[in-house]
N, C-alpha and C. Protein backbone atom coordinates (compact mmCIF):
# COMPACT_ATOMS: atom_id res chain seq x y z
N UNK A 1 48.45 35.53 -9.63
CA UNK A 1 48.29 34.70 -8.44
C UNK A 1 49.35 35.10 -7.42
N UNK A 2 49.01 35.16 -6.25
CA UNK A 2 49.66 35.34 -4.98
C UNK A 2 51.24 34.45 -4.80
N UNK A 3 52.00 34.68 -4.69
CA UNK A 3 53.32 34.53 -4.45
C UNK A 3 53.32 32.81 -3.26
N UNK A 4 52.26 32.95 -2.39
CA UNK A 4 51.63 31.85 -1.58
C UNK A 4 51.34 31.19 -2.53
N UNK A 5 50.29 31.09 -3.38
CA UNK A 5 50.42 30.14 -4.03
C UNK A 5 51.04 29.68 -5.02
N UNK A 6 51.89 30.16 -5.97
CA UNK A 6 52.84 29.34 -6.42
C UNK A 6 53.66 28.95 -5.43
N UNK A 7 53.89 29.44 -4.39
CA UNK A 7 55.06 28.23 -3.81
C UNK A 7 54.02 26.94 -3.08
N UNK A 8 52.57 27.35 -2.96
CA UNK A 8 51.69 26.09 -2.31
C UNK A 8 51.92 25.12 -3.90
N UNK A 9 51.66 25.51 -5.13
CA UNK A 9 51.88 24.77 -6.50
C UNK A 9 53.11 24.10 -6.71
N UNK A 10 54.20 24.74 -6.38
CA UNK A 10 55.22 24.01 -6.48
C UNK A 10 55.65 22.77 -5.27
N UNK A 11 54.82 23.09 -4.07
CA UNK A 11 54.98 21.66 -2.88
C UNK A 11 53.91 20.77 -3.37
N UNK A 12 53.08 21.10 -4.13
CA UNK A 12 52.39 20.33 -4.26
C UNK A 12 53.04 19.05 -5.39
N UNK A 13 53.28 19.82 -6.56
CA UNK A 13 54.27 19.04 -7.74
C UNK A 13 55.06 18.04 -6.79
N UNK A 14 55.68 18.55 -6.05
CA UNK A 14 57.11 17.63 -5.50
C UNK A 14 56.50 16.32 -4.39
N UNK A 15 54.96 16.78 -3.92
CA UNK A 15 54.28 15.89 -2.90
C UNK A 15 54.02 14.96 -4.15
N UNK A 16 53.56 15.25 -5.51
CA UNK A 16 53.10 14.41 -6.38
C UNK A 16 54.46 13.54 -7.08
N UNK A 17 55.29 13.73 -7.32
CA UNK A 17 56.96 13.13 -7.43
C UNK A 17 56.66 12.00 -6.12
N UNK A 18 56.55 12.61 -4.60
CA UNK A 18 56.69 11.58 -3.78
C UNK A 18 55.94 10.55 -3.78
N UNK A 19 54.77 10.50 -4.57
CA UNK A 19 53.44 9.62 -4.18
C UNK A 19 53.85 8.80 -5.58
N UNK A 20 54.58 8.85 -6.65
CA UNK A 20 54.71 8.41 -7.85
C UNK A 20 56.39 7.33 -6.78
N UNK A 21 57.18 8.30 -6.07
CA UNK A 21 58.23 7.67 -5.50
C UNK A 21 57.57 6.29 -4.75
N UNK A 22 56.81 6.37 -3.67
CA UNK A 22 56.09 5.91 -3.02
C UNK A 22 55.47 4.25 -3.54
N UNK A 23 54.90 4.60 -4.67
CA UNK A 23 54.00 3.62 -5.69
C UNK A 23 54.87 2.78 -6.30
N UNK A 24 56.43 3.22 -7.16
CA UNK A 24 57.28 2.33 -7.32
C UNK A 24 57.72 1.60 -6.48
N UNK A 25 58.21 2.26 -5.31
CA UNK A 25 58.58 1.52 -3.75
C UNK A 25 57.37 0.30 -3.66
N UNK A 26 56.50 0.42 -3.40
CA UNK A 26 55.96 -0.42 -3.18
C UNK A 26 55.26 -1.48 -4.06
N UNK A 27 55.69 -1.27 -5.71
CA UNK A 27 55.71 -1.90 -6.55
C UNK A 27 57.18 -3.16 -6.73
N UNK A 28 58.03 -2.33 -5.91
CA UNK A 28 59.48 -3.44 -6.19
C UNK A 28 59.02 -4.13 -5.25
N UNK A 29 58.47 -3.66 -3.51
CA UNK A 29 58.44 -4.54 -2.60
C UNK A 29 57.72 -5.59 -3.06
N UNK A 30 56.44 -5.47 -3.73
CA UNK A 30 55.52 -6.50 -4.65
C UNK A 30 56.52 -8.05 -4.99
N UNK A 31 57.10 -7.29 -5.83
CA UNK A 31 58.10 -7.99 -6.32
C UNK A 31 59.38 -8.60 -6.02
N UNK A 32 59.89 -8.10 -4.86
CA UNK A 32 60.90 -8.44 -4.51
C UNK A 32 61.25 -10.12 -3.67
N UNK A 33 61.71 -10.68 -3.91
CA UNK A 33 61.84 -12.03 -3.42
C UNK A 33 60.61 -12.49 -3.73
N UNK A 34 59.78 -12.28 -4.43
CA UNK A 34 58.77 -13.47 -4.71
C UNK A 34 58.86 -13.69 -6.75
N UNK A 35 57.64 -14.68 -6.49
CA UNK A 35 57.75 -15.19 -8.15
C UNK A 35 57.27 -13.82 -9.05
N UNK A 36 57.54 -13.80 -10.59
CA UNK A 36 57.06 -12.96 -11.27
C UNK A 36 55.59 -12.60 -10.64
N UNK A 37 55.07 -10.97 -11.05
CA UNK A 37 54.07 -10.88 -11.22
C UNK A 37 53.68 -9.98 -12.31
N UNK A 38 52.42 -9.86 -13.42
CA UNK A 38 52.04 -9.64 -14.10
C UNK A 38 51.34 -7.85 -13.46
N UNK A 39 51.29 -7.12 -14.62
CA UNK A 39 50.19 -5.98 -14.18
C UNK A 39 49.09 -6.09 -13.46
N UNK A 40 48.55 -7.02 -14.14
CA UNK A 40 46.92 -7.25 -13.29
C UNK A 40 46.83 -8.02 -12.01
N UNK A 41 48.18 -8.70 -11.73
CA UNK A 41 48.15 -9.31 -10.08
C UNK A 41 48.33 -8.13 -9.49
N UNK A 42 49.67 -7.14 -9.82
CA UNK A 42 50.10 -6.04 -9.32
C UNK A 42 49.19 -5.35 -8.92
N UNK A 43 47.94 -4.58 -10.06
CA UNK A 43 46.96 -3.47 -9.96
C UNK A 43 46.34 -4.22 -9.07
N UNK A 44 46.06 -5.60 -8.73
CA UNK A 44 45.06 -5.74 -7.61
C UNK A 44 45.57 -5.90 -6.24
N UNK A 45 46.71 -6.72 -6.44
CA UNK A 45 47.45 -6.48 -5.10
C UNK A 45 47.58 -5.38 -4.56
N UNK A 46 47.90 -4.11 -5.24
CA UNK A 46 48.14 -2.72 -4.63
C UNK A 46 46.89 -1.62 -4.93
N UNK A 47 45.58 -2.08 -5.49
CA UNK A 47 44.61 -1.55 -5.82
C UNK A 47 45.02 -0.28 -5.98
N UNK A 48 46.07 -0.26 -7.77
CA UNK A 48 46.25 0.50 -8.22
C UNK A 48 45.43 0.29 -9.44
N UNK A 49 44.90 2.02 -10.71
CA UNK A 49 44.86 1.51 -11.89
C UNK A 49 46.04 0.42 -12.87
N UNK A 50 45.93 0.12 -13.81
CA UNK A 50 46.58 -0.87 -14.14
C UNK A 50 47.35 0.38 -15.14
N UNK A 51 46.96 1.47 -15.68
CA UNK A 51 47.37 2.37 -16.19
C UNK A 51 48.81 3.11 -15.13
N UNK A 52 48.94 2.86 -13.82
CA UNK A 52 49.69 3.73 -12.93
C UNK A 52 50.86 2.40 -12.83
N UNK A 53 50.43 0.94 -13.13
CA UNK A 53 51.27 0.38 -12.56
C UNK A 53 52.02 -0.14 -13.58
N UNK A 54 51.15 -0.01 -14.78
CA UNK A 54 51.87 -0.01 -15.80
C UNK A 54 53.57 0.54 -16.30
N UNK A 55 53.00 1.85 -15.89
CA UNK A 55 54.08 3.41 -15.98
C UNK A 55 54.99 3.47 -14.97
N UNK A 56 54.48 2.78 -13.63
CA UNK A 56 55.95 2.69 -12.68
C UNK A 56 56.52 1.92 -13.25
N UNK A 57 55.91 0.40 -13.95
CA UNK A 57 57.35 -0.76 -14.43
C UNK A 57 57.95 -0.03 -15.33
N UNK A 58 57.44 1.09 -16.38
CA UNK A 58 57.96 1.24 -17.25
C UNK A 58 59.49 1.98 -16.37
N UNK A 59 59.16 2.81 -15.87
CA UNK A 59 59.79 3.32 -14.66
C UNK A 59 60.69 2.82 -14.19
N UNK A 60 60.78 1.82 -13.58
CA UNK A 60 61.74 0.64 -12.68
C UNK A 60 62.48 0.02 -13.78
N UNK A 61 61.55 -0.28 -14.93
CA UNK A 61 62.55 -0.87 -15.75
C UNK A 61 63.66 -0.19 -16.15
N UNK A 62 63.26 1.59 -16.87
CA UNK A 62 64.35 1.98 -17.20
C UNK A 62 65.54 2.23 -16.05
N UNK A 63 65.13 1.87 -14.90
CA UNK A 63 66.12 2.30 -13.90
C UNK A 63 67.33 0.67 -13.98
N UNK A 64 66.33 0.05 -14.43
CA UNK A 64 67.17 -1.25 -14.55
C UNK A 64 66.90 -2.11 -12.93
N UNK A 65 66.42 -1.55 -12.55
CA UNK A 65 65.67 -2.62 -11.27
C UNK A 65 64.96 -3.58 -11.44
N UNK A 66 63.98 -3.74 -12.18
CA UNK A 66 62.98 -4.81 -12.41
C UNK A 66 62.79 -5.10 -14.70
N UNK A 67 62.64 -6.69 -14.87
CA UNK A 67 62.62 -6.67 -16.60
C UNK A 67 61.20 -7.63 -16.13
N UNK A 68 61.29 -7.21 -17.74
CA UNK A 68 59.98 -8.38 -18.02
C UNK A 68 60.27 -9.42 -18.16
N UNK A 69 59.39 -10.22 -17.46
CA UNK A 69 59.65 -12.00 -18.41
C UNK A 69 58.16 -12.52 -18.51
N UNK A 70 58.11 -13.80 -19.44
CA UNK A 70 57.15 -14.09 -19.75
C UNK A 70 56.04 -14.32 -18.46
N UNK A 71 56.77 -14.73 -17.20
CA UNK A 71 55.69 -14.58 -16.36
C UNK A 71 54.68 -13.22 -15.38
N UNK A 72 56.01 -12.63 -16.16
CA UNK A 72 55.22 -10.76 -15.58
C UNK A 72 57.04 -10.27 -14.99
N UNK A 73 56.85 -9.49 -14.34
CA UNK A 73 58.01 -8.54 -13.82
C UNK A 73 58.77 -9.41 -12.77
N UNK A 74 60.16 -9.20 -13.02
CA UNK A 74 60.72 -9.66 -12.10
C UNK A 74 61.98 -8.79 -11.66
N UNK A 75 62.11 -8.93 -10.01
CA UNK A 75 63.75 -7.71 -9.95
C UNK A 75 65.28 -8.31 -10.20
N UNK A 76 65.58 -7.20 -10.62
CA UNK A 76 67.19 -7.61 -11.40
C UNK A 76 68.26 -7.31 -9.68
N UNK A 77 69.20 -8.23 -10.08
CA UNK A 77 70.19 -7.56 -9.52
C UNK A 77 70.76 -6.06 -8.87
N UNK A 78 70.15 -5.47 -9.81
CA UNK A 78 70.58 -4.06 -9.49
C UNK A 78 69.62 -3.43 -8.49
N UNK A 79 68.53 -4.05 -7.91
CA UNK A 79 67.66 -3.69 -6.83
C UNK A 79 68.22 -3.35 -6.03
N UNK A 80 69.26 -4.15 -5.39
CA UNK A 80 70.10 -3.82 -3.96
C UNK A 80 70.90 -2.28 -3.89
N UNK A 81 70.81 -1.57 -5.20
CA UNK A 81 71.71 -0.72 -5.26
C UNK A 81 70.76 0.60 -5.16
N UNK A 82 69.79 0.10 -5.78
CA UNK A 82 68.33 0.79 -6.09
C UNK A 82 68.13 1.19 -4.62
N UNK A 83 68.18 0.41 -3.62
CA UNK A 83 67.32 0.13 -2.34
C UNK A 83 68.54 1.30 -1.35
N UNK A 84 70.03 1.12 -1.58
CA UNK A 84 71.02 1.63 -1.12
C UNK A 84 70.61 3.27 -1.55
N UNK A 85 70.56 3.68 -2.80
CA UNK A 85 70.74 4.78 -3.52
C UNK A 85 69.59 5.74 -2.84
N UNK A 86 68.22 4.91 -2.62
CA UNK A 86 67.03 5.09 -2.26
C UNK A 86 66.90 5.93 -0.61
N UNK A 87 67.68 4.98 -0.18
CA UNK A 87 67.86 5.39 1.69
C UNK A 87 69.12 6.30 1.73
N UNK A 88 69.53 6.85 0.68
CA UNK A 88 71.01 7.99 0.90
C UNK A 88 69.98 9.10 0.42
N UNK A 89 69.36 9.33 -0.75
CA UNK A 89 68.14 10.23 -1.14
C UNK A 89 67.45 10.53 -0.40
N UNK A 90 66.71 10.01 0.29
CA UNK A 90 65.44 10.25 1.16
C UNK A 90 66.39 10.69 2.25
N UNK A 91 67.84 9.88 2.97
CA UNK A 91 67.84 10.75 4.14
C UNK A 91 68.70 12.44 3.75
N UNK A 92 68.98 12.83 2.36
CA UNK A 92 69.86 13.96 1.92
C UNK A 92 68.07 15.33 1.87
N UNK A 93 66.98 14.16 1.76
CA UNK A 93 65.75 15.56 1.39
C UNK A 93 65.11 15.67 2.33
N UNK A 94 65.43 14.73 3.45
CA UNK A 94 64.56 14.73 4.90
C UNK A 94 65.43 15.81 5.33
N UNK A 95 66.96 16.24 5.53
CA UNK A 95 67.66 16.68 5.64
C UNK A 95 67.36 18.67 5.20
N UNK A 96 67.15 18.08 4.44
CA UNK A 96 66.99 19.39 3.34
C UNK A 96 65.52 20.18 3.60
N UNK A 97 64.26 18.83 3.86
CA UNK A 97 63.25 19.46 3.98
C UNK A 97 62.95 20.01 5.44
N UNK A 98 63.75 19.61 6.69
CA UNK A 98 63.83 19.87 7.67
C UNK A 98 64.18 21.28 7.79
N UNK A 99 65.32 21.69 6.68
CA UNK A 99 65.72 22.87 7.02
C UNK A 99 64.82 24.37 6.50
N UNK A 100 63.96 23.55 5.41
CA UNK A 100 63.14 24.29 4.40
C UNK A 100 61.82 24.64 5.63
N UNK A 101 61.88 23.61 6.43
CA UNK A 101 60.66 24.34 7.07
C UNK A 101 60.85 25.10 8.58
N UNK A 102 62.57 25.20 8.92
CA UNK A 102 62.54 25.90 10.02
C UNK A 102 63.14 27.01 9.21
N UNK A 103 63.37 27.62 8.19
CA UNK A 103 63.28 28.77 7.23
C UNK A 103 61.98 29.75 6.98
N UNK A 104 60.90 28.25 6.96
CA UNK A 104 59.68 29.05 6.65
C UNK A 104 59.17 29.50 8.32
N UNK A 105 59.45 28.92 8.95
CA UNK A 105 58.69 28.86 10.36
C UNK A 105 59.13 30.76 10.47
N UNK A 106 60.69 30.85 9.98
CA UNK A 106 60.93 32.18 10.70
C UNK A 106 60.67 33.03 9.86
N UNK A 107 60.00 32.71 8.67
CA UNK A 107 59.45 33.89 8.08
C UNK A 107 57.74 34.10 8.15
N UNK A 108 57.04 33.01 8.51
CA UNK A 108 56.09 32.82 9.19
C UNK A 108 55.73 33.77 10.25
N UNK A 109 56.56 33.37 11.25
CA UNK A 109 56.58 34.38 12.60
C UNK A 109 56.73 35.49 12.40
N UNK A 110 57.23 35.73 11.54
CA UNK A 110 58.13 37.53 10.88
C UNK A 110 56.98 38.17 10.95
N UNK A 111 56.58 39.76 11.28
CA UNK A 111 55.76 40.46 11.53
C UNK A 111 55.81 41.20 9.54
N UNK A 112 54.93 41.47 8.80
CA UNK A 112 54.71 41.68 7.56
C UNK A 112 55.80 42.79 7.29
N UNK A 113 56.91 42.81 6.47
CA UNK A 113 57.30 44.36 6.35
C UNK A 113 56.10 45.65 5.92
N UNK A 114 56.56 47.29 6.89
CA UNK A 114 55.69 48.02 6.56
C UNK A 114 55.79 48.66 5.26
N UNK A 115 54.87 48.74 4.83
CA UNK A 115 54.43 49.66 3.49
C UNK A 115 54.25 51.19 3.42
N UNK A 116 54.62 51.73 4.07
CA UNK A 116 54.57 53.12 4.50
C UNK A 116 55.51 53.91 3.72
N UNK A 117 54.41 55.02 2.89
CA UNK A 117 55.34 55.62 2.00
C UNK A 117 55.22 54.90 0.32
N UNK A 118 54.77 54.39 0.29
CA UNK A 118 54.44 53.51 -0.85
C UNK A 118 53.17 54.17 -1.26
């Protein structure tokens, strides 16, 4: 396979990281300042499978952001740090991805090296 596409395979992996990032995010917001909620309020509130929303709590939990209780998920204390840690990340890869694509832009523009003699 073309050199293009493994690097199209590998943005793709990291777009799929963001959409898994994305789904927790908006699984704590679910949760955040309101009463417990259970999987199946969750999967319908965010018309997710119940299989995806399952795997983010599992997710959040081990991060220690959100535990179970008998009334469904609720966020811990450590959210606020979660939420801090969250907005230093995103602005260090906005950062990063900004630079990744005025890298590609100039190899983009780049006229093909010649093959002559080969």
């Amino acid at each position: 396979m073309p050199p293009a596409a493994d690097g199209a395979k590998l943005a793709d992996r990291i777009s799929d990281e963001l959409e898994l990032l994305a789904r927790n995010v908006d699984i704590l917001e679910q949760l955040s300042g309101r009463t417990p909620k259970g999987i199946i309020r969750l999967s319908e509130a965010l018309h997710l499978p119940i299989h995806k929303v399952r795997y983010s709590l599992h997710l959040l939990e081990r991060e220690g952001v959100v535990q179970p209780s008998a009334d469904g998920a609720v966020v811990t204390d450590a959210a606020r740090e979660f939420w801090s840690s969250l907005d230093a990340s995103l602005d260090a890869m906005s950062k990063r991805v900004d630079h990744l694509k005025e890298r590609a832009a100039a190899h983009r523009s780049a006229a093909p090296p010649s093959r002559k003699g080969y």
